[in-house]
C-alpha atoms as a PDB file:
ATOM      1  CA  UNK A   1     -22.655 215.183  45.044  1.00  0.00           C
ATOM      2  CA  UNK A   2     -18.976 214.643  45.168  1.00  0.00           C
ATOM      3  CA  UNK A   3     -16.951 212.266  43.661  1.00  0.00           C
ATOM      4  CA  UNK A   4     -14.116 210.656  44.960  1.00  0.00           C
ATOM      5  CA  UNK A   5     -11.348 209.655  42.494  1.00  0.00           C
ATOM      6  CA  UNK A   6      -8.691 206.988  43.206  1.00  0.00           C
ATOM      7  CA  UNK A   7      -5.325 206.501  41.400  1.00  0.00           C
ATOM      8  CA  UNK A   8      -3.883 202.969  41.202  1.00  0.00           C
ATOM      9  CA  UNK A   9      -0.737 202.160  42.227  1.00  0.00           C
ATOM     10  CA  UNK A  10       2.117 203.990  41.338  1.00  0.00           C
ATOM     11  CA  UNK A  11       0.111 206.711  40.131  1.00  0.00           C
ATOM     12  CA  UNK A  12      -0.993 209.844  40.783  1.00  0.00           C
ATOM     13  CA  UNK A  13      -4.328 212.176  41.565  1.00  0.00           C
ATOM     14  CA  UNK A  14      -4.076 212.740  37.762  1.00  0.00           C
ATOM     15  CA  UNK A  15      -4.657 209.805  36.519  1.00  0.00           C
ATOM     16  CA  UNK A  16      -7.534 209.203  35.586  1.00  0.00           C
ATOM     17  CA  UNK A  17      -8.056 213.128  34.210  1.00  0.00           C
ATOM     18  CA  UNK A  18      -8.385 211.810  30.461  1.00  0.00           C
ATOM     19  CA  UNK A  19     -10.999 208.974  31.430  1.00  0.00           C
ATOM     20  CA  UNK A  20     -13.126 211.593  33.415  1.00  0.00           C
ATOM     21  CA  UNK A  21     -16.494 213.120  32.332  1.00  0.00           C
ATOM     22  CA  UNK A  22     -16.908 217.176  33.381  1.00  0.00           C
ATOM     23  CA  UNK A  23     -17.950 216.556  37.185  1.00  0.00           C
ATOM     24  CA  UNK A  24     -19.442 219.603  39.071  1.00  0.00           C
ATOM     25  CA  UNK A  25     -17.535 218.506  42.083  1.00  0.00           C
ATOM     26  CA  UNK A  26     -14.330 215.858  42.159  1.00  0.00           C
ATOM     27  CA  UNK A  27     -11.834 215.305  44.962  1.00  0.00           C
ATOM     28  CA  UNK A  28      -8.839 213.151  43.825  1.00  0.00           C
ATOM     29  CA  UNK A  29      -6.190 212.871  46.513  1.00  0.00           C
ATOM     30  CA  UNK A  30      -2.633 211.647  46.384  1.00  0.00           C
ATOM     31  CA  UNK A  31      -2.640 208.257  48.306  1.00  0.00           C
ATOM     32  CA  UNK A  32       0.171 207.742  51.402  1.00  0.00           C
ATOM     33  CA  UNK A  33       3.640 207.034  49.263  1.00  0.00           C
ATOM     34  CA  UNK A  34       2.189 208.497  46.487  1.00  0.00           C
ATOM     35  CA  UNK A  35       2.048 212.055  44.260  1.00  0.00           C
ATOM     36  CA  UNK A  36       4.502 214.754  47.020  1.00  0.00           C
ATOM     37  CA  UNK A  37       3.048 212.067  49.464  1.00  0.00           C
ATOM     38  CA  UNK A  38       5.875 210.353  51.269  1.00  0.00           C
ATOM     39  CA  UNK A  39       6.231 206.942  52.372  1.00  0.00           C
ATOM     40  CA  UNK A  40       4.840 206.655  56.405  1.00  0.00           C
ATOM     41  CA  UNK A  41       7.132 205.528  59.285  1.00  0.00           C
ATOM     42  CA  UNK A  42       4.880 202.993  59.867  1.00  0.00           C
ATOM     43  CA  UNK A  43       4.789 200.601  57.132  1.00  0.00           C
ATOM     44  CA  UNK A  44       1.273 199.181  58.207  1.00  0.00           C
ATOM     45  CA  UNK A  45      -0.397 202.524  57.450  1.00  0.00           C
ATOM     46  CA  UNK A  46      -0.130 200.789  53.566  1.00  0.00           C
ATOM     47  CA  UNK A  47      -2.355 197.936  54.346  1.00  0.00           C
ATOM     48  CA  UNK A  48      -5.747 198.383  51.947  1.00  0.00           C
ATOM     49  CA  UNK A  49      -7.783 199.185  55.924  1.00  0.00           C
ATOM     50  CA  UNK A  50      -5.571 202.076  56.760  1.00  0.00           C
ATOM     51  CA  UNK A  51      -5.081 203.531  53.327  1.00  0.00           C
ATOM     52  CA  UNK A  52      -8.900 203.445  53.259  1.00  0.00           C
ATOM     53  CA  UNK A  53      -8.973 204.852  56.498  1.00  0.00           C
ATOM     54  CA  UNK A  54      -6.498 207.761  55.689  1.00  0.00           C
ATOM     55  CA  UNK A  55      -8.518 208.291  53.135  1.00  0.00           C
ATOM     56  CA  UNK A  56     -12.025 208.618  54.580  1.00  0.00           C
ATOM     57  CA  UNK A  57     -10.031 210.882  57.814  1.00  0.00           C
ATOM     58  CA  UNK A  58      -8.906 213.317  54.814  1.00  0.00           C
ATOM     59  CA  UNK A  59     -12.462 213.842  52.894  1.00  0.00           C
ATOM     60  CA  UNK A  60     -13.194 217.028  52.694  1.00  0.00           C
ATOM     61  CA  UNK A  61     -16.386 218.318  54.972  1.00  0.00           C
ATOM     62  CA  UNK A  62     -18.521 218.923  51.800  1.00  0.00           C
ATOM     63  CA  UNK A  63     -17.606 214.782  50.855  1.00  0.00           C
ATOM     64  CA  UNK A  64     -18.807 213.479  54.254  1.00  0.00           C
ATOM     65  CA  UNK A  65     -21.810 215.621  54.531  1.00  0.00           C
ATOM     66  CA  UNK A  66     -22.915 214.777  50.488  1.00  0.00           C
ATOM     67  CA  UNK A  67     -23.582 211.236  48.695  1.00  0.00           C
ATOM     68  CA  UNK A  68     -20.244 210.467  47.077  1.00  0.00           C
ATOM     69  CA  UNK A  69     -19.353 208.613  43.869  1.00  0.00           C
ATOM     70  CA  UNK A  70     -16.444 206.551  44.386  1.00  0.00           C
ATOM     71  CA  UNK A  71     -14.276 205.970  40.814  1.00  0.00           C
ATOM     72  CA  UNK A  72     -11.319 204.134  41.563  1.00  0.00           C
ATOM     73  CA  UNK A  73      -8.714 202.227  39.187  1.00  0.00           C
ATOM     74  CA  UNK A  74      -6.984 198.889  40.434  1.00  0.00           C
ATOM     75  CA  UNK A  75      -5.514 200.318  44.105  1.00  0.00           C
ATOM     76  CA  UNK A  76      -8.022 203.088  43.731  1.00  0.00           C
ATOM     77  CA  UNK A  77     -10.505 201.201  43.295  1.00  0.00           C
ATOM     78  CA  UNK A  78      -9.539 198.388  46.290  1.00  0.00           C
ATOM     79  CA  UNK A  79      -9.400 201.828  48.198  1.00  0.00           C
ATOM     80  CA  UNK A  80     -13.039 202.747  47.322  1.00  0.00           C
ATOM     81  CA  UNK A  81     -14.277 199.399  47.943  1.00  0.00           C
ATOM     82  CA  UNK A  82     -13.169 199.367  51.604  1.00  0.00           C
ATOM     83  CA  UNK A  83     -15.037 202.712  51.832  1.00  0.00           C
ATOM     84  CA  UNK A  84     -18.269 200.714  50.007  1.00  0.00           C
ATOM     85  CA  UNK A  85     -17.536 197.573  52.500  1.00  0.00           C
ATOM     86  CA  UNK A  86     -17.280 199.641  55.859  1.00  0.00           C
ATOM     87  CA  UNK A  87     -21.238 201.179  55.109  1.00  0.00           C
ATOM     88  CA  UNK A  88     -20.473 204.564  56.793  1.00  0.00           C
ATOM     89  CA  UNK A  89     -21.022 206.775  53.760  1.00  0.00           C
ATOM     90  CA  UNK A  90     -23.860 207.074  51.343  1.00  0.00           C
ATOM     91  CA  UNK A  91     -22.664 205.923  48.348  1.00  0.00           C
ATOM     92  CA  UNK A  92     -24.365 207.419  45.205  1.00  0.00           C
ATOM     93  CA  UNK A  93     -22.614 204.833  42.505  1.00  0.00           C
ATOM     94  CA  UNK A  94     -19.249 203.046  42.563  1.00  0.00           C
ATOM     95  CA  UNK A  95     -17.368 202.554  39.701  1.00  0.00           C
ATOM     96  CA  UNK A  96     -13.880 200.112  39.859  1.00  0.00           C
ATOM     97  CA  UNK A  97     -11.788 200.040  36.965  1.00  0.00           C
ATOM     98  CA  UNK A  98      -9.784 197.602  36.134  1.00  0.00           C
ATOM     99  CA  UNK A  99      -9.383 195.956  40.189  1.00  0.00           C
ATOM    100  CA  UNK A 100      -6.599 194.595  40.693  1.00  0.00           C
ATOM    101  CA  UNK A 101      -6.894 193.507  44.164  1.00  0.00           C
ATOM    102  CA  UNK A 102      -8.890 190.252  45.594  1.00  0.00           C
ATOM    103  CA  UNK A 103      -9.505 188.020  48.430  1.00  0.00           C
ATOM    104  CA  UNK A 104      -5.631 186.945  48.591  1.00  0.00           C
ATOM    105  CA  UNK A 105      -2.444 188.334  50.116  1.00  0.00           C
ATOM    106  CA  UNK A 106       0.149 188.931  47.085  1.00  0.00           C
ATOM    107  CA  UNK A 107      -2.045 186.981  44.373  1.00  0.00           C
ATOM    108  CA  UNK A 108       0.220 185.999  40.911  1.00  0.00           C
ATOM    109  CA  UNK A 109      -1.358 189.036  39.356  1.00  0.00           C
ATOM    110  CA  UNK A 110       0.190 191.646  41.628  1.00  0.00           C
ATOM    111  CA  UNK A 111       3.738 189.334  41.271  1.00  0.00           C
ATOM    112  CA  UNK A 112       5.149 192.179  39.594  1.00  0.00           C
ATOM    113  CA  UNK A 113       5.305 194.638  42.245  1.00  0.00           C
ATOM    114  CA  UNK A 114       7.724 192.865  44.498  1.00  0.00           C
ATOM    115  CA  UNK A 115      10.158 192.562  41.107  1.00  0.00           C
ATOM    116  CA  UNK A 116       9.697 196.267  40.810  1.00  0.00           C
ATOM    117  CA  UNK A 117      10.594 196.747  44.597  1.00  0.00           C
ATOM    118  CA  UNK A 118      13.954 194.651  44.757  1.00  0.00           C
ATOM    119  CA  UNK A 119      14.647 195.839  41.519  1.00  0.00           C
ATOM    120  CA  UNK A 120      14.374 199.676  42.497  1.00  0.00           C
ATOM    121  CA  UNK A 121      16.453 198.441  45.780  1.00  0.00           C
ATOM    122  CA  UNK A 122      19.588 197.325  43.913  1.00  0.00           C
ATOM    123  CA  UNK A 123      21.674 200.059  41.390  1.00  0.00           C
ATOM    124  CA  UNK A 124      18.923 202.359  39.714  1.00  0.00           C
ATOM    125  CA  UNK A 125      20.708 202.963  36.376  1.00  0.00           C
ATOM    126  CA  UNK A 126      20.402 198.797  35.905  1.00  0.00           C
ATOM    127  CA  UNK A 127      16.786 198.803  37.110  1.00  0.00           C
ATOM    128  CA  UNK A 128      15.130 199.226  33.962  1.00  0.00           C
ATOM    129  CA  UNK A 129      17.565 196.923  31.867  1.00  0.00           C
ATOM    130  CA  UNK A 130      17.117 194.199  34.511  1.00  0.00           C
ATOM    131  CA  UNK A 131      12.933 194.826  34.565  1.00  0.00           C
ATOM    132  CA  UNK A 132      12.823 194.677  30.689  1.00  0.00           C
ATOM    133  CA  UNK A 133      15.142 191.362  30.503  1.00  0.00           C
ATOM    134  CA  UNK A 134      12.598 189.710  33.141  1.00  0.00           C
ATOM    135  CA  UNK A 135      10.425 186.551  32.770  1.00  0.00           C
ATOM    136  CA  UNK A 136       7.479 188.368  34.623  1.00  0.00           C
ATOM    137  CA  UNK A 137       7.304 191.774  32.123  1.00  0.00           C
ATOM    138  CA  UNK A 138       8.225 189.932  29.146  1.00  0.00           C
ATOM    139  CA  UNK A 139       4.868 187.513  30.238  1.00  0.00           C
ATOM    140  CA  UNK A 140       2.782 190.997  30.557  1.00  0.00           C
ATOM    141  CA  UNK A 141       3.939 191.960  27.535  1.00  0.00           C
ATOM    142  CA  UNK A 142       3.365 189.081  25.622  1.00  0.00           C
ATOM    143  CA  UNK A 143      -0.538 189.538  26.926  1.00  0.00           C
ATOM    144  CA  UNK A 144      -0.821 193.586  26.640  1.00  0.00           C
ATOM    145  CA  UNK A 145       1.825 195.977  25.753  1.00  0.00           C
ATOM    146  CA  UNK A 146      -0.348 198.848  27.211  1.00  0.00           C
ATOM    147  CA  UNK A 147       0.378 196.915  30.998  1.00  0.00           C
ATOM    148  CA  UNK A 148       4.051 196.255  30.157  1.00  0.00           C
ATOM    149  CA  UNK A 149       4.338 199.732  29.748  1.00  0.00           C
ATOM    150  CA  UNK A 150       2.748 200.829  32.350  1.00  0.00           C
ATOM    151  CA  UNK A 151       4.564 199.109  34.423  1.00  0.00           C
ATOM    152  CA  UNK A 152       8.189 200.042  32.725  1.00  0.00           C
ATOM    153  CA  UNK A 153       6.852 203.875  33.787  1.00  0.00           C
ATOM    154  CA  UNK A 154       7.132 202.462  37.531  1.00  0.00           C
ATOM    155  CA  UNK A 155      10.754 202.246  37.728  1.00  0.00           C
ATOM    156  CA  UNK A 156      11.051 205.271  35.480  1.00  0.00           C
ATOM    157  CA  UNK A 157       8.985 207.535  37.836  1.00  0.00           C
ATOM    158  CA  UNK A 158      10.718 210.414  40.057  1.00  0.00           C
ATOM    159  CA  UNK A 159      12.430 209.107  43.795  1.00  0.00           C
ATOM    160  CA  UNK A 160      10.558 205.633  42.763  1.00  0.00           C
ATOM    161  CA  UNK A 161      13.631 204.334  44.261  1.00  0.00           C
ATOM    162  CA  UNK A 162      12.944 205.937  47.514  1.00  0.00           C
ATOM    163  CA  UNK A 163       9.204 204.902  48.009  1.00  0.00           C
ATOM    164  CA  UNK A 164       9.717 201.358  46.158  1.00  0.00           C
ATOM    165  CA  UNK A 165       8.185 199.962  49.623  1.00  0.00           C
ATOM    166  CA  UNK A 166       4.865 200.429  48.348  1.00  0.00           C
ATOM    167  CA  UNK A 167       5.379 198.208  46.010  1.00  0.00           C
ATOM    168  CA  UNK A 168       6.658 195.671  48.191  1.00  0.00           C
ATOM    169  CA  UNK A 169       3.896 196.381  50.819  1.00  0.00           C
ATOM    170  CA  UNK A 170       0.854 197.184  49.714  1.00  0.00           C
ATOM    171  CA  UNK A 171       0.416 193.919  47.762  1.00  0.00           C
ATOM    172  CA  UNK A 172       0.626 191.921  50.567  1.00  0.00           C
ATOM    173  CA  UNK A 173      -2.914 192.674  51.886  1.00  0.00           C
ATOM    174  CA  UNK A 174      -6.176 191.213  50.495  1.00  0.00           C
ATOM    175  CA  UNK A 175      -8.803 193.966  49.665  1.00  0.00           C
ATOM    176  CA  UNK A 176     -11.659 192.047  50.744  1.00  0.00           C
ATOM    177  CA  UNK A 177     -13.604 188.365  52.040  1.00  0.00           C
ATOM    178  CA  UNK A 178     -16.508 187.242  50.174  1.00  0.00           C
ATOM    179  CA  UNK A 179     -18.833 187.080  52.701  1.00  0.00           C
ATOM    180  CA  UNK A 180     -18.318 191.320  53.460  1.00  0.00           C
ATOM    181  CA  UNK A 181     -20.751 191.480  50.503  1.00  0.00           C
ATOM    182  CA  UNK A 182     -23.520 190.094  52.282  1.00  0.00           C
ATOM    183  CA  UNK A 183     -26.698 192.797  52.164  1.00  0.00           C
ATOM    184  CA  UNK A 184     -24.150 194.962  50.408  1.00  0.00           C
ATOM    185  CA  UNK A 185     -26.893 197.548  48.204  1.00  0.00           C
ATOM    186  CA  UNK A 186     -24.637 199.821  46.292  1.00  0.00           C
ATOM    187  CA  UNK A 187     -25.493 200.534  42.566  1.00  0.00           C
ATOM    188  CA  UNK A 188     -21.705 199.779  41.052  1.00  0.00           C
ATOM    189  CA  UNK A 189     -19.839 198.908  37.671  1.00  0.00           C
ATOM    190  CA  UNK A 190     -17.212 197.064  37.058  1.00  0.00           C
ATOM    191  CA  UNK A 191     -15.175 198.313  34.049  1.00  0.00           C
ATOM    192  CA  UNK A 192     -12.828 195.874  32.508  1.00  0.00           C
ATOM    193  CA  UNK A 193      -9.738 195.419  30.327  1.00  0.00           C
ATOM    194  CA  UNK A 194      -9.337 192.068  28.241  1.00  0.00           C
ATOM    195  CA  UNK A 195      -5.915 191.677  28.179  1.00  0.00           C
ATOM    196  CA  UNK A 196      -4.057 193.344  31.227  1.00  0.00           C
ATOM    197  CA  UNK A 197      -2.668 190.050  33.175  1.00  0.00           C
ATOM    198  CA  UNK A 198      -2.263 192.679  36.044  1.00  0.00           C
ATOM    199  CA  UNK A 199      -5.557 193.980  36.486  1.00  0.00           C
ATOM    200  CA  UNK A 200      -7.175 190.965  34.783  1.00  0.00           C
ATOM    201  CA  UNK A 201     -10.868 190.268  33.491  1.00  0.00           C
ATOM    202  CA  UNK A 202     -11.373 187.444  35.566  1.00  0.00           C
ATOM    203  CA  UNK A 203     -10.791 189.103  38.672  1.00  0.00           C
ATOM    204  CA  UNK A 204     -13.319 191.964  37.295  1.00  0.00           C
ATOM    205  CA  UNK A 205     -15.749 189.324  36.514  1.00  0.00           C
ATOM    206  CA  UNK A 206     -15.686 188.157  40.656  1.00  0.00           C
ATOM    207  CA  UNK A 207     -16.268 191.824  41.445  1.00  0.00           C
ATOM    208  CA  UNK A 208     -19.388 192.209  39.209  1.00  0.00           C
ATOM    209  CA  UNK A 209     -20.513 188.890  41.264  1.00  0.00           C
ATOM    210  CA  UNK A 210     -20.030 190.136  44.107  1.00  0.00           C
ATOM    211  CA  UNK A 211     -21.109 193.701  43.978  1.00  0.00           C
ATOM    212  CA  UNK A 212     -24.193 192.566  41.532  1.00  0.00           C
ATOM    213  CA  UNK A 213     -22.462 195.610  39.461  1.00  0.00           C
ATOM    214  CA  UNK A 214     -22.957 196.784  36.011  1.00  0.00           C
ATOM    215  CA  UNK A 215     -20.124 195.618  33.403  1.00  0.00           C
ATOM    216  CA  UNK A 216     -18.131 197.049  30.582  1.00  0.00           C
ATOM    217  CA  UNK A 217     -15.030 195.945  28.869  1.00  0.00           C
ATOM    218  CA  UNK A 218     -12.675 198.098  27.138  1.00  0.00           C
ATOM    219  CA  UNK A 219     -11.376 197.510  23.758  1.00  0.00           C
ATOM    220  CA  UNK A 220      -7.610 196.337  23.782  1.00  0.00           C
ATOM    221  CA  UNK A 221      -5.723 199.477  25.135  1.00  0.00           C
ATOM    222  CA  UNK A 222      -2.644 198.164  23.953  1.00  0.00           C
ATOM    223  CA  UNK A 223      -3.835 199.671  19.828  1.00  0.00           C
ATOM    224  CA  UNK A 224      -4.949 203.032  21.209  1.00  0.00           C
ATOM    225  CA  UNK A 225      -4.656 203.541  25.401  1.00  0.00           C
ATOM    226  CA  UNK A 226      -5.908 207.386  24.555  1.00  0.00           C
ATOM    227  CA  UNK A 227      -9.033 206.127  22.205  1.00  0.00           C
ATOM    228  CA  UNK A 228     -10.271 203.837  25.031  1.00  0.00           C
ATOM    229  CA  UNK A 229      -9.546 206.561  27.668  1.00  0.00           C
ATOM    230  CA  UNK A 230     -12.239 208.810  25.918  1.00  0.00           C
ATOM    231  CA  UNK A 231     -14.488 205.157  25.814  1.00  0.00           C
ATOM    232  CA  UNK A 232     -13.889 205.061  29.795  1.00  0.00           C
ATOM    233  CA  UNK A 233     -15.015 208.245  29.443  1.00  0.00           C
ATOM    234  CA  UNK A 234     -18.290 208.240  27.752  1.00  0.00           C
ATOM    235  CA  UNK A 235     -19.205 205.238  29.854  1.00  0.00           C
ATOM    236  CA  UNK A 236     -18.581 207.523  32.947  1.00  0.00           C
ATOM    237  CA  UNK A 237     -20.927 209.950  31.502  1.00  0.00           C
ATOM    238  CA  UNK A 238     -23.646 207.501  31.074  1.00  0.00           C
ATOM    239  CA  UNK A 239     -23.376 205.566  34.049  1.00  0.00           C
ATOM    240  CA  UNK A 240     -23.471 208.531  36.325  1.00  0.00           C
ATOM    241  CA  UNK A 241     -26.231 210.405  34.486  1.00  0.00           C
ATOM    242  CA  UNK A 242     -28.755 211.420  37.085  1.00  0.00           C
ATOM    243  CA  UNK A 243     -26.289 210.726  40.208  1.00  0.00           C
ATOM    244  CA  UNK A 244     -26.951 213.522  42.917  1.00  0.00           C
END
């Protein structure tokens, strides 16, 4: 078995190291405009389809040949949906935490991206003065200081200036349509966070419709992000008990 490990967006192959259980065999890879990745010529290669598809042309021979857990978190886990949704893999389990993606191009809970984009495109030094003084954090953070800060770590991040197009871009495509689910058979679980308006618990509630998944909710990350990490993580480690 090998499981595949998606970062959200922004992030980074590491990211989800402190929510991860001891794995014999994982393969996390920087997405396109992400990690030493940089940002493709073609700006269409960041549609959800292609990333997916970059993805799947990159897995290593041992992850094509094997059943593969898919963990993903809110891009991640869009990511490893399309791979669930295209049915050319065996899939032992798929696990999305905290999706942030749906049906919709550029839904209100991905608003923030764009900000983050124009905002990286003007004079960097002002960037995060300008993000902090703006109506859409200050709403995140009114709802979960853990997302507000997340996304403050955006702008702050190494040449974010330089590959702000994913956030401009990769927002603008829907991850899925409803009726891709029908006959889906996957086992899945949906893990969800109460408060994060940007990977929100409503939109986790459609996926555990949709994929018939398993469901978990975190406790509010914005107290203790590293205690509910190690939850994340114990949940992993039950879930995939007995995976192959």
């Amino acid at each position: 078995m090998t499981a595949l490990v998606l970062h959200d967006l922004g992030g980074t192959s590491r990211q989800l190291i402190p929510m991860m259980p001891a794995m014999p065999d994982v393969w996390a890879p920087d997405l396109p405009a992400h990690g030493v990745n940089p940002v493709p010529d073609d700006l269409d290669d960041l549609s959800l389809y292609r990333l997916a598809r970059t993805v799947a042309e990159g897995m290593p021979e041992r992850a094509s040949e094997n059943p593969l857990t898919i963990i993903g978190v809110g891009l991640g886990a869009a990511i490893g949906l399309r791979l669930v949704l295209s049915r050319l893999h065996k899939i032992d389990r798929f696990v999305a935490i905290r999706p942030s993606f749906g049906p919709r191009s550029l839904p209100e809970n991905l608003t923030v991206y764009p900000v983050i984009a124009e905002l990286l495109g003007g004079h960097p030094r002002d960037a995060v003065q300008r993000f902090e003084t703006s109506g859409v954090f200050n709403d995140i953070r009114r709802s979960s200081r853990a997302a507000a800060n997340e996304a403050l770590q955006l702008i702050q991040e190494p040449n974010a200036a330089e590959r702000r197009a994913r956030f401009s871009e990769i927002p603008m495509y829907a991850a899925y349509r409803e009726d891709e689910f029908a006959d889906l058979d996957v086992a899945a679980m949906v893990i969800a966070d109460p408060t994060d308006p940007v990977h929100p618990l409503w939109l986790a509630q459609q996926w555990q419709h949709l994929l018939g998944a398993a469901m978990r909710v975190t406790p509010d990350r914005g107290r203790n992000p590293h205690a509910v990490d190690a939850w994340i993580q114990n949940e992993l480690a039950t879930y995939l008990v007995g995976v192959r």
